[in-house]
PDB file of N, CA and C in Angstrom:
ATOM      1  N   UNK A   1     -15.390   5.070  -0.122  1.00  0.00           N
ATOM      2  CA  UNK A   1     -15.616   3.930   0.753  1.00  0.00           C
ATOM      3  C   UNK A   1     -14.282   3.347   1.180  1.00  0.00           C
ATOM      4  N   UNK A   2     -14.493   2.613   2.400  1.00  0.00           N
ATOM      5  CA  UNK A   2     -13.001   1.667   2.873  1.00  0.00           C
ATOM      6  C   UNK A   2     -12.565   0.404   2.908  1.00  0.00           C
ATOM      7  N   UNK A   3     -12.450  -0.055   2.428  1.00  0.00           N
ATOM      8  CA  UNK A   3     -12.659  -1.610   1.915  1.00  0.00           C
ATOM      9  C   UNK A   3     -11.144  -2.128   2.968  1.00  0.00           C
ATOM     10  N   UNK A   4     -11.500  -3.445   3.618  1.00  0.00           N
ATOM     11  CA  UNK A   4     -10.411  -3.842   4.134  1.00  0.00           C
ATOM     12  C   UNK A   4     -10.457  -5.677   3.569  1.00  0.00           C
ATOM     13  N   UNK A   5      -8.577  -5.693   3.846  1.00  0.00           N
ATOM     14  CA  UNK A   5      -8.536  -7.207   4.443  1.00  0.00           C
ATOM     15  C   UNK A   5      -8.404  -7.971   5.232  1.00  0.00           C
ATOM     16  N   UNK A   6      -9.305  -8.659   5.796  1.00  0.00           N
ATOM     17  CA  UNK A   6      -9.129  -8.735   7.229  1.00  0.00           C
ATOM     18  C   UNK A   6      -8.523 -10.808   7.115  1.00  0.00           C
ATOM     19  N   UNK A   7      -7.518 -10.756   8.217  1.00  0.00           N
ATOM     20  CA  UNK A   7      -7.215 -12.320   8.485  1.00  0.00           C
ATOM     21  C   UNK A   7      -7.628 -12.946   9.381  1.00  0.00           C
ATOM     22  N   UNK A   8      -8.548 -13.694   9.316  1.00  0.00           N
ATOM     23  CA  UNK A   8      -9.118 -14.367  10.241  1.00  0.00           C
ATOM     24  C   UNK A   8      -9.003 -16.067  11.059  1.00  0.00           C
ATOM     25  N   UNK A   9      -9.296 -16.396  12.272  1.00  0.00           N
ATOM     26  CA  UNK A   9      -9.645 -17.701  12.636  1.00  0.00           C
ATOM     27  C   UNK A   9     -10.750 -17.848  12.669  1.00  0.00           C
ATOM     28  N   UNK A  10     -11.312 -19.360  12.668  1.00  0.00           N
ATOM     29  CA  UNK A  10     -12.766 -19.497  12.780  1.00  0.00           C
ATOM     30  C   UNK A  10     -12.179 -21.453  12.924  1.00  0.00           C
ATOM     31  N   UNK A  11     -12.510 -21.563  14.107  1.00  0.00           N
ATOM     32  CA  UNK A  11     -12.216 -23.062  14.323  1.00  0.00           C
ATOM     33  C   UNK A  11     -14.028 -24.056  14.572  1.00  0.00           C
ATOM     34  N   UNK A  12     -15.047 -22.811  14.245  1.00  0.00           N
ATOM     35  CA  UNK A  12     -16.485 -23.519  14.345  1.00  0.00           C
ATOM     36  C   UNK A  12     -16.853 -22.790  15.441  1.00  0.00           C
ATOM     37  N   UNK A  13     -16.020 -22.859  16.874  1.00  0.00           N
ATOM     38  CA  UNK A  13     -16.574 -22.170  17.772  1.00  0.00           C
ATOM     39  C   UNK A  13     -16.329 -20.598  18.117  1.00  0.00           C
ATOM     40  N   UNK A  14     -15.079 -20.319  18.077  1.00  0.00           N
ATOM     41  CA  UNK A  14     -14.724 -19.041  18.222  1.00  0.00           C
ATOM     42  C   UNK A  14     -14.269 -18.767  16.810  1.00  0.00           C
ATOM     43  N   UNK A  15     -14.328 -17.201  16.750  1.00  0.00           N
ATOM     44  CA  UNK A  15     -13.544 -16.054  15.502  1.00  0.00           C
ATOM     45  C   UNK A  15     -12.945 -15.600  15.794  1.00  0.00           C
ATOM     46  N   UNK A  16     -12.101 -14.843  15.324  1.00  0.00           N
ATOM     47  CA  UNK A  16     -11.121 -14.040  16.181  1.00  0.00           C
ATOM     48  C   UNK A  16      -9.901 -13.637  14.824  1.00  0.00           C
ATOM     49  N   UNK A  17     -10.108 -12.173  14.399  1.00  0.00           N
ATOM     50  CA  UNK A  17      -9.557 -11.770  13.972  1.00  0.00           C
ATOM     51  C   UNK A  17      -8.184 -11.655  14.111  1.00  0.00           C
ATOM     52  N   UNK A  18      -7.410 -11.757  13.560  1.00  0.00           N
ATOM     53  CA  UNK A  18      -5.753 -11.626  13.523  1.00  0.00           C
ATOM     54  C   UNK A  18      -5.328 -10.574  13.301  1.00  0.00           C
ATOM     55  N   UNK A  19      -5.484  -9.926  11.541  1.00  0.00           N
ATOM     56  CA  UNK A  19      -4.805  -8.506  11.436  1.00  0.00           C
ATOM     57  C   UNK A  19      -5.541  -8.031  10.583  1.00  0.00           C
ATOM     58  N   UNK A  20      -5.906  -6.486  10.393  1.00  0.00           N
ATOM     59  CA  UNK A  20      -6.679  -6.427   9.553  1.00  0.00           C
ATOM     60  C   UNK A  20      -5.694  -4.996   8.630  1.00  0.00           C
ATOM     61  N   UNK A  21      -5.894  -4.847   7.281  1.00  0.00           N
ATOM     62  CA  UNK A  21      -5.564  -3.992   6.598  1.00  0.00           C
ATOM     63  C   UNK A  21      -6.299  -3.567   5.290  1.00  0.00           C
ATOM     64  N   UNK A  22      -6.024  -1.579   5.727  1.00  0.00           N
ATOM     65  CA  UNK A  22      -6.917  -1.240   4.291  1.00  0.00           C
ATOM     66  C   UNK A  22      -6.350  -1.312   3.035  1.00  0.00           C
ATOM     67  N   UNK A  23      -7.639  -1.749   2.116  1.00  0.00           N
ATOM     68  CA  UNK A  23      -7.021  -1.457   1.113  1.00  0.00           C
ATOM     69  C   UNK A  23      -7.032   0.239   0.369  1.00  0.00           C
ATOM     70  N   UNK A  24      -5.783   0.574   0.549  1.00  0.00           N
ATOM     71  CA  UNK A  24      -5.250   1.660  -0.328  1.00  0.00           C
ATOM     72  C   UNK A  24      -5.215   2.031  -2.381  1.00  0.00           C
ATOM     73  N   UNK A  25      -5.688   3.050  -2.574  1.00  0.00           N
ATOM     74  CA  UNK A  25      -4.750   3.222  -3.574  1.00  0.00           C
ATOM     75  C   UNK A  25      -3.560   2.418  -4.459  1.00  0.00           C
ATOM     76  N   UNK A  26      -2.673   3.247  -3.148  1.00  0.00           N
ATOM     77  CA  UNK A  26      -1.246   2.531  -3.084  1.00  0.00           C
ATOM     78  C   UNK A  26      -0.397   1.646  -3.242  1.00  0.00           C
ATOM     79  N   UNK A  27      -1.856   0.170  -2.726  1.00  0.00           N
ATOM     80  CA  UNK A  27      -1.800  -1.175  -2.693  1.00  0.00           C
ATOM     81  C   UNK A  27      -1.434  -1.400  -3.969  1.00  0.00           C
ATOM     82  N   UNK A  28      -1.042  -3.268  -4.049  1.00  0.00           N
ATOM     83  CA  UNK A  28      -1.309  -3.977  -5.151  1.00  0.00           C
ATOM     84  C   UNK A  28      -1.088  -5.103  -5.155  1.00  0.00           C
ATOM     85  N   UNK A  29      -1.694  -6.045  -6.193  1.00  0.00           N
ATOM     86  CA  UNK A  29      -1.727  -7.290  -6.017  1.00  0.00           C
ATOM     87  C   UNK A  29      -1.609  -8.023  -7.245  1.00  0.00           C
ATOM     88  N   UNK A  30      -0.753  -9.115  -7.014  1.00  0.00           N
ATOM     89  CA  UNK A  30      -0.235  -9.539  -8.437  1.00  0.00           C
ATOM     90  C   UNK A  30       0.341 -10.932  -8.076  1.00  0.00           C
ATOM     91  N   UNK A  31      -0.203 -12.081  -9.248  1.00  0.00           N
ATOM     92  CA  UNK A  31      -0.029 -13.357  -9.418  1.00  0.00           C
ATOM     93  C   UNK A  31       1.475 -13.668  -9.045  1.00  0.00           C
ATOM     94  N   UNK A  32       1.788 -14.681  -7.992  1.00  0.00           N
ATOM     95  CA  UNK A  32       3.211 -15.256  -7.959  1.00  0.00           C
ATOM     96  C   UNK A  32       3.326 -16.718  -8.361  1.00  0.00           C
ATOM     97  N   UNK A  33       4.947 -16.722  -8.271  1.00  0.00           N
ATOM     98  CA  UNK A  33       5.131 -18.195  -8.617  1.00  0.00           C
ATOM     99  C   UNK A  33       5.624 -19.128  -7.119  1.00  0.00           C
ATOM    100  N   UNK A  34       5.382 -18.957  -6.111  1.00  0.00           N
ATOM    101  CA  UNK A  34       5.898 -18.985  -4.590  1.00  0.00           C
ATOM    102  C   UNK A  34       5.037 -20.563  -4.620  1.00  0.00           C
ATOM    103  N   UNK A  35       3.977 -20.613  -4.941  1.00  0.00           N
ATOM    104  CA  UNK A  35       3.501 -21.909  -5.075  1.00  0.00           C
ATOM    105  C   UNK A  35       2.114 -21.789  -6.204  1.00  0.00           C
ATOM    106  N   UNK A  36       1.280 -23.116  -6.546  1.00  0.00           N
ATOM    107  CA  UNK A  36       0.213 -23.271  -7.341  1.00  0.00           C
ATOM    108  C   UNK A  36      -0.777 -22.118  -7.037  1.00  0.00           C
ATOM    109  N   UNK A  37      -1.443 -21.096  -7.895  1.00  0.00           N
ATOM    110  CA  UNK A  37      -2.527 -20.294  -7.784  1.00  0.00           C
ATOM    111  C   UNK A  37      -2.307 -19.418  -6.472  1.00  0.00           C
ATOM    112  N   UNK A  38      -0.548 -19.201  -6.514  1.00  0.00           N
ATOM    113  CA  UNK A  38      -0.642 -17.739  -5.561  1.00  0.00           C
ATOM    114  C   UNK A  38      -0.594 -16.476  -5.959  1.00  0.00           C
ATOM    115  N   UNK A  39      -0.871 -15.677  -4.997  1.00  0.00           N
ATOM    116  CA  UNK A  39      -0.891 -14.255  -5.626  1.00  0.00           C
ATOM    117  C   UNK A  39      -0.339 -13.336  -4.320  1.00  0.00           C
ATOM    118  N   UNK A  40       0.153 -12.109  -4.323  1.00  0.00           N
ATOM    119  CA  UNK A  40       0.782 -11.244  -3.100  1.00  0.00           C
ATOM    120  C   UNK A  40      -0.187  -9.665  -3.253  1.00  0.00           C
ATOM    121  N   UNK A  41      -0.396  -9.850  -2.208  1.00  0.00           N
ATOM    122  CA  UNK A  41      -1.391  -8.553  -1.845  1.00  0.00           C
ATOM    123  C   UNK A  41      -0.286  -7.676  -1.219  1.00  0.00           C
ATOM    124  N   UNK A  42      -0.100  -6.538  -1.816  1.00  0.00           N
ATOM    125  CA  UNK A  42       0.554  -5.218  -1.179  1.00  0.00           C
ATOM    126  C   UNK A  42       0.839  -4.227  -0.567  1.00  0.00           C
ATOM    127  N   UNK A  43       0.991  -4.026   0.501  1.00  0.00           N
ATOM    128  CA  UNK A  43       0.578  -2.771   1.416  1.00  0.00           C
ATOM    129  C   UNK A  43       1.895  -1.955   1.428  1.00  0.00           C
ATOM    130  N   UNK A  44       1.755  -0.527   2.030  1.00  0.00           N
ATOM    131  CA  UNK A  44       3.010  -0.140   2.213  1.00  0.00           C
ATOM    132  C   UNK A  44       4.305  -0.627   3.088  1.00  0.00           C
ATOM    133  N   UNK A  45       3.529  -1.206   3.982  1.00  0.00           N
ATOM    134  CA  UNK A  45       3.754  -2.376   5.238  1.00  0.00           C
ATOM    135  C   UNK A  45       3.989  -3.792   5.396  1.00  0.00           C
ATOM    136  N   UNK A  46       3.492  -3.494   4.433  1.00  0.00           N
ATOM    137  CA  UNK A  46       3.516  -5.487   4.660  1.00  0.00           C
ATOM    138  C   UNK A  46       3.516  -5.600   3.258  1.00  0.00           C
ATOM    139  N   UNK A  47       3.895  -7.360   2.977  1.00  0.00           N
ATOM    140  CA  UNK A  47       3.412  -7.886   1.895  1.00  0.00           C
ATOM    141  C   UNK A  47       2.700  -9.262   2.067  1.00  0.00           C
ATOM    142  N   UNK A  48       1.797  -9.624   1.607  1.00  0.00           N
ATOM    143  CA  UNK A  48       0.697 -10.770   2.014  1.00  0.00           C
ATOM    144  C   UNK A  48       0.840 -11.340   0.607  1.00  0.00           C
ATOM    145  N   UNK A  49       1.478 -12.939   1.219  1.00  0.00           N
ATOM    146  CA  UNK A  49       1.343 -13.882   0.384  1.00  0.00           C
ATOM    147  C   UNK A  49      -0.077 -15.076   0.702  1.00  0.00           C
ATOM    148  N   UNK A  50      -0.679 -15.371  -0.320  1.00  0.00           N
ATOM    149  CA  UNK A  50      -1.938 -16.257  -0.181  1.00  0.00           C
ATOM    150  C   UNK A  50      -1.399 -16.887  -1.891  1.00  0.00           C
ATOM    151  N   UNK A  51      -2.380 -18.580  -1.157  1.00  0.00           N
ATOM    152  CA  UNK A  51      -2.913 -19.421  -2.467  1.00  0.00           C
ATOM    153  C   UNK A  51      -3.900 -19.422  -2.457  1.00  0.00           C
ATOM    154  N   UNK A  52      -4.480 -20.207  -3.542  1.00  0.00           N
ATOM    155  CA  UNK A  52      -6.007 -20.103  -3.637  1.00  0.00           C
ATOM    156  C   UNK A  52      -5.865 -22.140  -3.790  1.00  0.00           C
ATOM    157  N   UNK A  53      -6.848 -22.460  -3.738  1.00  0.00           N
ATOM    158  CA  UNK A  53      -7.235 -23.913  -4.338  1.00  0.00           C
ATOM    159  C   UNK A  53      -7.195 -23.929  -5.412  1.00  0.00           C
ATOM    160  N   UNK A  54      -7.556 -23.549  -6.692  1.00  0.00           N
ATOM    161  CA  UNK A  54      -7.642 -23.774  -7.921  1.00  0.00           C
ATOM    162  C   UNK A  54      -7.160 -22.465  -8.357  1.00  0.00           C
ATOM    163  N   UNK A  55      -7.246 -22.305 -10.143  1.00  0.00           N
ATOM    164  CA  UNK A  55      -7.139 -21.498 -10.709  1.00  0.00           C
ATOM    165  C   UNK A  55      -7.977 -20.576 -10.730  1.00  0.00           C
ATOM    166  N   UNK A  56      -8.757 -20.815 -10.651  1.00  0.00           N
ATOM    167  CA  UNK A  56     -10.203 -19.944 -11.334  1.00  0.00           C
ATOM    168  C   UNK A  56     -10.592 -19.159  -9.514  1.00  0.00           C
ATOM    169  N   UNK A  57     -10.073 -19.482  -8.608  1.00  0.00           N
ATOM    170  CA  UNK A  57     -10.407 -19.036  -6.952  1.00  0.00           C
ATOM    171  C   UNK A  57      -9.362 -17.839  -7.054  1.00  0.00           C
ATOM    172  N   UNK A  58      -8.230 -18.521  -7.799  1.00  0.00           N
ATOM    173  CA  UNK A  58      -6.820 -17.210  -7.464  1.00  0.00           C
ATOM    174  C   UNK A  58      -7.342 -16.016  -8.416  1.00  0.00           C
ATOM    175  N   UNK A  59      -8.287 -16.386  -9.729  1.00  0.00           N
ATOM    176  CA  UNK A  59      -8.274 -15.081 -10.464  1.00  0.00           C
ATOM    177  C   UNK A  59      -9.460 -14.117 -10.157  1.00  0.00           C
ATOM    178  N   UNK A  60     -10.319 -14.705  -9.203  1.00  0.00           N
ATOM    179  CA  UNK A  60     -11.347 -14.440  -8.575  1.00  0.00           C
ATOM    180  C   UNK A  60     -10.799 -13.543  -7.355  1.00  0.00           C
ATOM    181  N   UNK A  61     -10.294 -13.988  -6.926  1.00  0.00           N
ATOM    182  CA  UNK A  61      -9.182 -12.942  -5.503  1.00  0.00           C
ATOM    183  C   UNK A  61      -8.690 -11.865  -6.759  1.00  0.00           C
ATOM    184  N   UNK A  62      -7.606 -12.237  -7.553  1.00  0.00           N
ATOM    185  CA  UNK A  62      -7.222 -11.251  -7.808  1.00  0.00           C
ATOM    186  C   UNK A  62      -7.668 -10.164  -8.565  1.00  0.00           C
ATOM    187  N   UNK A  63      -9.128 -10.727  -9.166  1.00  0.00           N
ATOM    188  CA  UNK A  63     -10.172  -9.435 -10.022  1.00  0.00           C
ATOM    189  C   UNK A  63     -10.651  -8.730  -8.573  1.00  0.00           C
ATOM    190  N   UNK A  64     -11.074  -9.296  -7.923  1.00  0.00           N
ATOM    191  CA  UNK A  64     -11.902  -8.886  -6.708  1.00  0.00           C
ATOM    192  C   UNK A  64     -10.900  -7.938  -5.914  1.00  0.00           C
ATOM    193  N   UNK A  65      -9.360  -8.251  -5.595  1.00  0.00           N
ATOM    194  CA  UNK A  65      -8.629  -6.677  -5.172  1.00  0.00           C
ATOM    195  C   UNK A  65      -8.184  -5.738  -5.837  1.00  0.00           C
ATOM    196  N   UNK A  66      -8.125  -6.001  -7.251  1.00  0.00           N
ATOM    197  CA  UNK A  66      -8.031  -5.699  -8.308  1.00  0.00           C
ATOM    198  C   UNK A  66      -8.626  -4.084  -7.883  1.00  0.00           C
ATOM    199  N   UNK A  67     -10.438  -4.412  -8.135  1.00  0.00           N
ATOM    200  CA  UNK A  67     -11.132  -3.446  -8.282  1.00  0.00           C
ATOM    201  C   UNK A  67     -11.349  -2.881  -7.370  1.00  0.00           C
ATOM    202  N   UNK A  68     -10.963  -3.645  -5.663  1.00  0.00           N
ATOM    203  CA  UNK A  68     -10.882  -2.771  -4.390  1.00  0.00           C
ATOM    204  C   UNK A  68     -10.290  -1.713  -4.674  1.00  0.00           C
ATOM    205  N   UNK A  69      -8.923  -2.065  -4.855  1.00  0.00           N
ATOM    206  CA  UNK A  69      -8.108  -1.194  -4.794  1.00  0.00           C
ATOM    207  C   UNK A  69      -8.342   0.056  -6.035  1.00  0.00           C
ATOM    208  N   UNK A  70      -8.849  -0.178  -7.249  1.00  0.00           N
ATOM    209  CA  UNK A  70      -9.353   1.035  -7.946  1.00  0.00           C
ATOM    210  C   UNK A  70     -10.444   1.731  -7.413  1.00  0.00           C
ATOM    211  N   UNK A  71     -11.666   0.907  -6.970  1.00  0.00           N
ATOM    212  CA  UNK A  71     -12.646   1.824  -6.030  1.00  0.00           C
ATOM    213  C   UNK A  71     -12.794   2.241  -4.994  1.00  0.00           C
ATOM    214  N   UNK A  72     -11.434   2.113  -4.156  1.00  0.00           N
ATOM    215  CA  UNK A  72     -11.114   2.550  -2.594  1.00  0.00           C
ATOM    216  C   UNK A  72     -11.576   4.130  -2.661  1.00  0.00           C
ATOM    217  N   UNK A  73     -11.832   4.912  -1.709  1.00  0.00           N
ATOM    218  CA  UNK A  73     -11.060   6.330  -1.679  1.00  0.00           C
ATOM    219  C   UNK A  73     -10.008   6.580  -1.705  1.00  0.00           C
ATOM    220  N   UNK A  74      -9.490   7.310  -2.067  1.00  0.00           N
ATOM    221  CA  UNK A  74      -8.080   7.855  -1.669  1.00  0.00           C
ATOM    222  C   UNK A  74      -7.791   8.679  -0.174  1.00  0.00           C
ATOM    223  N   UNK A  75      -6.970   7.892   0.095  1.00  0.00           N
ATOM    224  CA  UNK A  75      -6.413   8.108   1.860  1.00  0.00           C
ATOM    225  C   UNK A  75      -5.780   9.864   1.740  1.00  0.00           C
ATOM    226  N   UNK A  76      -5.316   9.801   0.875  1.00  0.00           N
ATOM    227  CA  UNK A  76      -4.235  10.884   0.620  1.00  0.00           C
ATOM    228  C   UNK A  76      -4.740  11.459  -0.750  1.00  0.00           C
ATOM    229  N   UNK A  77      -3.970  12.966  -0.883  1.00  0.00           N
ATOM    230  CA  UNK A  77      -4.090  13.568  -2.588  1.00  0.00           C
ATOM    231  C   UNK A  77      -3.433  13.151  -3.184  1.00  0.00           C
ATOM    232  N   UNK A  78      -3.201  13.039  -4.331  1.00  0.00           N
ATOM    233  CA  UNK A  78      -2.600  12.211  -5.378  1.00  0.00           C
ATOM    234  C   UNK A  78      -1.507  13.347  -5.585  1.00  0.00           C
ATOM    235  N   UNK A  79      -1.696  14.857  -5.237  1.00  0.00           N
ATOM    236  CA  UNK A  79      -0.046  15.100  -5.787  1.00  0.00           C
ATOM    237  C   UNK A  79       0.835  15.002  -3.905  1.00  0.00           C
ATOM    238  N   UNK A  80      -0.243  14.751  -3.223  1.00  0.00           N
ATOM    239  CA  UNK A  80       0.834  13.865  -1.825  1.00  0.00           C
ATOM    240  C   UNK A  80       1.161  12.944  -1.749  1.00  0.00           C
ATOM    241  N   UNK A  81       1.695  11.863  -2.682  1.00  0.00           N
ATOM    242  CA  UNK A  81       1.438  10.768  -2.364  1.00  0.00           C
ATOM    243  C   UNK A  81       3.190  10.033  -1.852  1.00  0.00           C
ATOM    244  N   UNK A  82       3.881  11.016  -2.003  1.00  0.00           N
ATOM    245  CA  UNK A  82       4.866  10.660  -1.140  1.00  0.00           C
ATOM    246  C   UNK A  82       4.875  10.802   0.155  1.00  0.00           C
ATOM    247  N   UNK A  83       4.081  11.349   1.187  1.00  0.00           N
ATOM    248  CA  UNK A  83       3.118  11.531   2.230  1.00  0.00           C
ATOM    249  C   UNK A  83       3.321  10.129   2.576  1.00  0.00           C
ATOM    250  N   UNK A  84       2.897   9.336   1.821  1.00  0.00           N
ATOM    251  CA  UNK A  84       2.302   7.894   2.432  1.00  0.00           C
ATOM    252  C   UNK A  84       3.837   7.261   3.012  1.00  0.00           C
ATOM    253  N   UNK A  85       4.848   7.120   1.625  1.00  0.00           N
ATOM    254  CA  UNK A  85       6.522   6.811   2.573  1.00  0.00           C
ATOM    255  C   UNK A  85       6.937   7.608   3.471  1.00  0.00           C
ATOM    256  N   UNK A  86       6.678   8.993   3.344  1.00  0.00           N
ATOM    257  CA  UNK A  86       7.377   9.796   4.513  1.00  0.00           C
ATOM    258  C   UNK A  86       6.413   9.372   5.869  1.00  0.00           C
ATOM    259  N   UNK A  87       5.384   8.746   6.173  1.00  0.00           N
ATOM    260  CA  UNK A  87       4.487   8.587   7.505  1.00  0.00           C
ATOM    261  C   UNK A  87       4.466   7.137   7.654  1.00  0.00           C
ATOM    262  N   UNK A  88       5.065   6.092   6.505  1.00  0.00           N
ATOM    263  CA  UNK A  88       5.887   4.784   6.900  1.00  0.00           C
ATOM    264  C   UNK A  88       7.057   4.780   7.135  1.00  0.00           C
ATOM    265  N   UNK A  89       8.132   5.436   7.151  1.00  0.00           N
ATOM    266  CA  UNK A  89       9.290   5.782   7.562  1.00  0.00           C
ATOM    267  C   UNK A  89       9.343   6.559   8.762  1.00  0.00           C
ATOM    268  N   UNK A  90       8.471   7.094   9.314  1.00  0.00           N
ATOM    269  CA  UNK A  90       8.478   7.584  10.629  1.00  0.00           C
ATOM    270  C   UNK A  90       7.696   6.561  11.443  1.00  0.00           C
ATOM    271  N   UNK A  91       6.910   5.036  11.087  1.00  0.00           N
ATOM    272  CA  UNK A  91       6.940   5.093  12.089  1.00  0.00           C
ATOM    273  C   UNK A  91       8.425   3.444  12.456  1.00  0.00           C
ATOM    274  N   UNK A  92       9.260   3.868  11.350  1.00  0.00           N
ATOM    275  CA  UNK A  92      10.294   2.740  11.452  1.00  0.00           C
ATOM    276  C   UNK A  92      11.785   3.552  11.814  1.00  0.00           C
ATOM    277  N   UNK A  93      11.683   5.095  11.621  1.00  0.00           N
ATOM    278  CA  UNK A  93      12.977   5.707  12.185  1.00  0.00           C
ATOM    279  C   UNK A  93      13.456   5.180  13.519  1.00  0.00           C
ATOM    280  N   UNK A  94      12.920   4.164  14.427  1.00  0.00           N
ATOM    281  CA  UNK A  94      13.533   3.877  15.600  1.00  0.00           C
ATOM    282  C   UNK A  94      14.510   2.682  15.485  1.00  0.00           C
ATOM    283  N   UNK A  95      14.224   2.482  14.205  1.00  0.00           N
ATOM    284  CA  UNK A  95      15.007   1.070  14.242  1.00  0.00           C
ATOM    285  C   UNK A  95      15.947   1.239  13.205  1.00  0.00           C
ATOM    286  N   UNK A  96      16.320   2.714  12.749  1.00  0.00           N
ATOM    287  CA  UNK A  96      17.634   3.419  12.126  1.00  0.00           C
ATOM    288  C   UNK A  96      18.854   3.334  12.921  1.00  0.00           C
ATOM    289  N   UNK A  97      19.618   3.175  12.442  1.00  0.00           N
ATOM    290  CA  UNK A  97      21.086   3.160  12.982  1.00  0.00           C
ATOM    291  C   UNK A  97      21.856   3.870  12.129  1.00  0.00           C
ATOM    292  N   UNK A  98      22.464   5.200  13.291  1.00  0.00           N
ATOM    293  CA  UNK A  98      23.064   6.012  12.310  1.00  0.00           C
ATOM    294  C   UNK A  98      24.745   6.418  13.030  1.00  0.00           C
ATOM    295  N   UNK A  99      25.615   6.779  11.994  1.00  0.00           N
ATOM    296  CA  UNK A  99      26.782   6.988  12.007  1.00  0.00           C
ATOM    297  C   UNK A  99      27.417   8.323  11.341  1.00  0.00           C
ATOM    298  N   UNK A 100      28.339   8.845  12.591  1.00  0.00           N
ATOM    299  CA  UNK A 100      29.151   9.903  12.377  1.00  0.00           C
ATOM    300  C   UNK A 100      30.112   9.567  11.881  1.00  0.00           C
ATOM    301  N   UNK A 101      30.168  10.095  10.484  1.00  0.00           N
ATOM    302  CA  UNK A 101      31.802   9.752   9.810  1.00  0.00           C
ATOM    303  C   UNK A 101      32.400  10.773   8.928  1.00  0.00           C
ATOM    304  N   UNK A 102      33.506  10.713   9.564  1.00  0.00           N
ATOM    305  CA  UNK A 102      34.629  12.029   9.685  1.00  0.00           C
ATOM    306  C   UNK A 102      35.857  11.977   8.530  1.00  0.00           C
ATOM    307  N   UNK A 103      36.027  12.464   7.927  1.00  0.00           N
ATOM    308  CA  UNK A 103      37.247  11.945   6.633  1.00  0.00           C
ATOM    309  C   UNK A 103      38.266  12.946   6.910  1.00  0.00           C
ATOM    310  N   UNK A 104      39.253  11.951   7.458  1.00  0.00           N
ATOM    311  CA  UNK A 104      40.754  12.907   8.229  1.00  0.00           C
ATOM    312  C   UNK A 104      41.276  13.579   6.611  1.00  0.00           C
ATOM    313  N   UNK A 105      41.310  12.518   5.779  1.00  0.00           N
ATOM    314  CA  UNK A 105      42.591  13.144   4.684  1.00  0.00           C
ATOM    315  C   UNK A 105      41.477  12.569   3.390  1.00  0.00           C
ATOM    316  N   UNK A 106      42.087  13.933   2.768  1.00  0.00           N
ATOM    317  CA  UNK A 106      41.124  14.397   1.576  1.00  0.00           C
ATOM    318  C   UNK A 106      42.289  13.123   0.448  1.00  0.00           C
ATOM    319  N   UNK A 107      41.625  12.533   0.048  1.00  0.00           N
ATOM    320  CA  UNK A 107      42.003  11.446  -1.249  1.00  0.00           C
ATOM    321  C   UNK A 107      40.710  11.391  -2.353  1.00  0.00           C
ATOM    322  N   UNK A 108      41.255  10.728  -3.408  1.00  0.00           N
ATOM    323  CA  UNK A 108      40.410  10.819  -4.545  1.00  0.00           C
ATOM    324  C   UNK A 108      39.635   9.340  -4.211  1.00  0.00           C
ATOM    325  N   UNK A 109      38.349   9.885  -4.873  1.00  0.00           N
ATOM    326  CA  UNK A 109      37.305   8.192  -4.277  1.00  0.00           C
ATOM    327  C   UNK A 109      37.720   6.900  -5.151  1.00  0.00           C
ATOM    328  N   UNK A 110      38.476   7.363  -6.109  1.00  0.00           N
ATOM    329  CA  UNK A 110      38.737   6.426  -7.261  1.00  0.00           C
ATOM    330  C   UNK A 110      37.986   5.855  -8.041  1.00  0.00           C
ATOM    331  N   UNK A 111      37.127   6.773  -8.606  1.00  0.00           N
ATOM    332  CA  UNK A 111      36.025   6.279  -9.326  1.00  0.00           C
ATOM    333  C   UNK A 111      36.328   6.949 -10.676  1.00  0.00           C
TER     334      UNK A 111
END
C-alpha cells in the first residue's frame, strides 16, 4: 500500500492542497527539541518540521508514522537501496558546480 502526507489549507470554504509526500521505507520521524511537542518527518527531500498541541497529540503523530513507514511497500529492493540517493542526486546535479584543477608542481600535501 501507499500511504502519503499530504499539507493542507482549509479556511471553511476552500481546500487546497499544498504538497503532498510518500511515505517511504526510507523515511523517518523522530521527536525534536525546535519547540514544545515537536517532531521532524523525513524524506529523502525534504525534512518536515511539525508541533503538535499537547504531548499525548505529538506521540500519537509519531506512533501513527511510525507504523506508516514500517507498513508502506517498498518503492525499491532493499539490496537497491542506494538507487533512492543516486535518483535524488540526479534530480539536483543541475545545481552542481564543478571545477577543473590542474597541479603545475608536484609538492608534498603535508599531511
Amino acid at each position: 500500500k501507499t500511504l502519503y502526507i499530504i499539507l493542507s489549507i482549509d479556511d471553511g470554504d476552500h481546500f487546497k492542497i499544498l504538497e503532498e509526500y510518500t511515505i517511504r521505507p526510507d523515511c523517518s520521524v523522530k521527536r525534536t527539541n525546535l519547540k514544545p511537542n515537536s517532531f521532524q518527518f523525513v524524506t529523502v527531500s525534504k525534512i518536515l518540521h511539525f508541533a503538535a498541541e499537547s504531548e499525548e497529540l505529538c506521540d500519537f503523530w509519531l506512533t501513527a508514522l511510525h507504523e506508516g513507514i514500517r507498513d508502506c511497500s517498498p518503492s525499491i529492493e532493499p539490496d537497491n537501496s542506494s538507487e533512492v540517493l543516486y535518483r535524488e542526486s540526479l534530480t539536483k546535479i543541475s545545481h552542481d558546480v564543478y571545477y577543473d584543477v590542474t597541479f603545475t608542481e608536484k609538492k608534498p600535501m603535508g599531511m
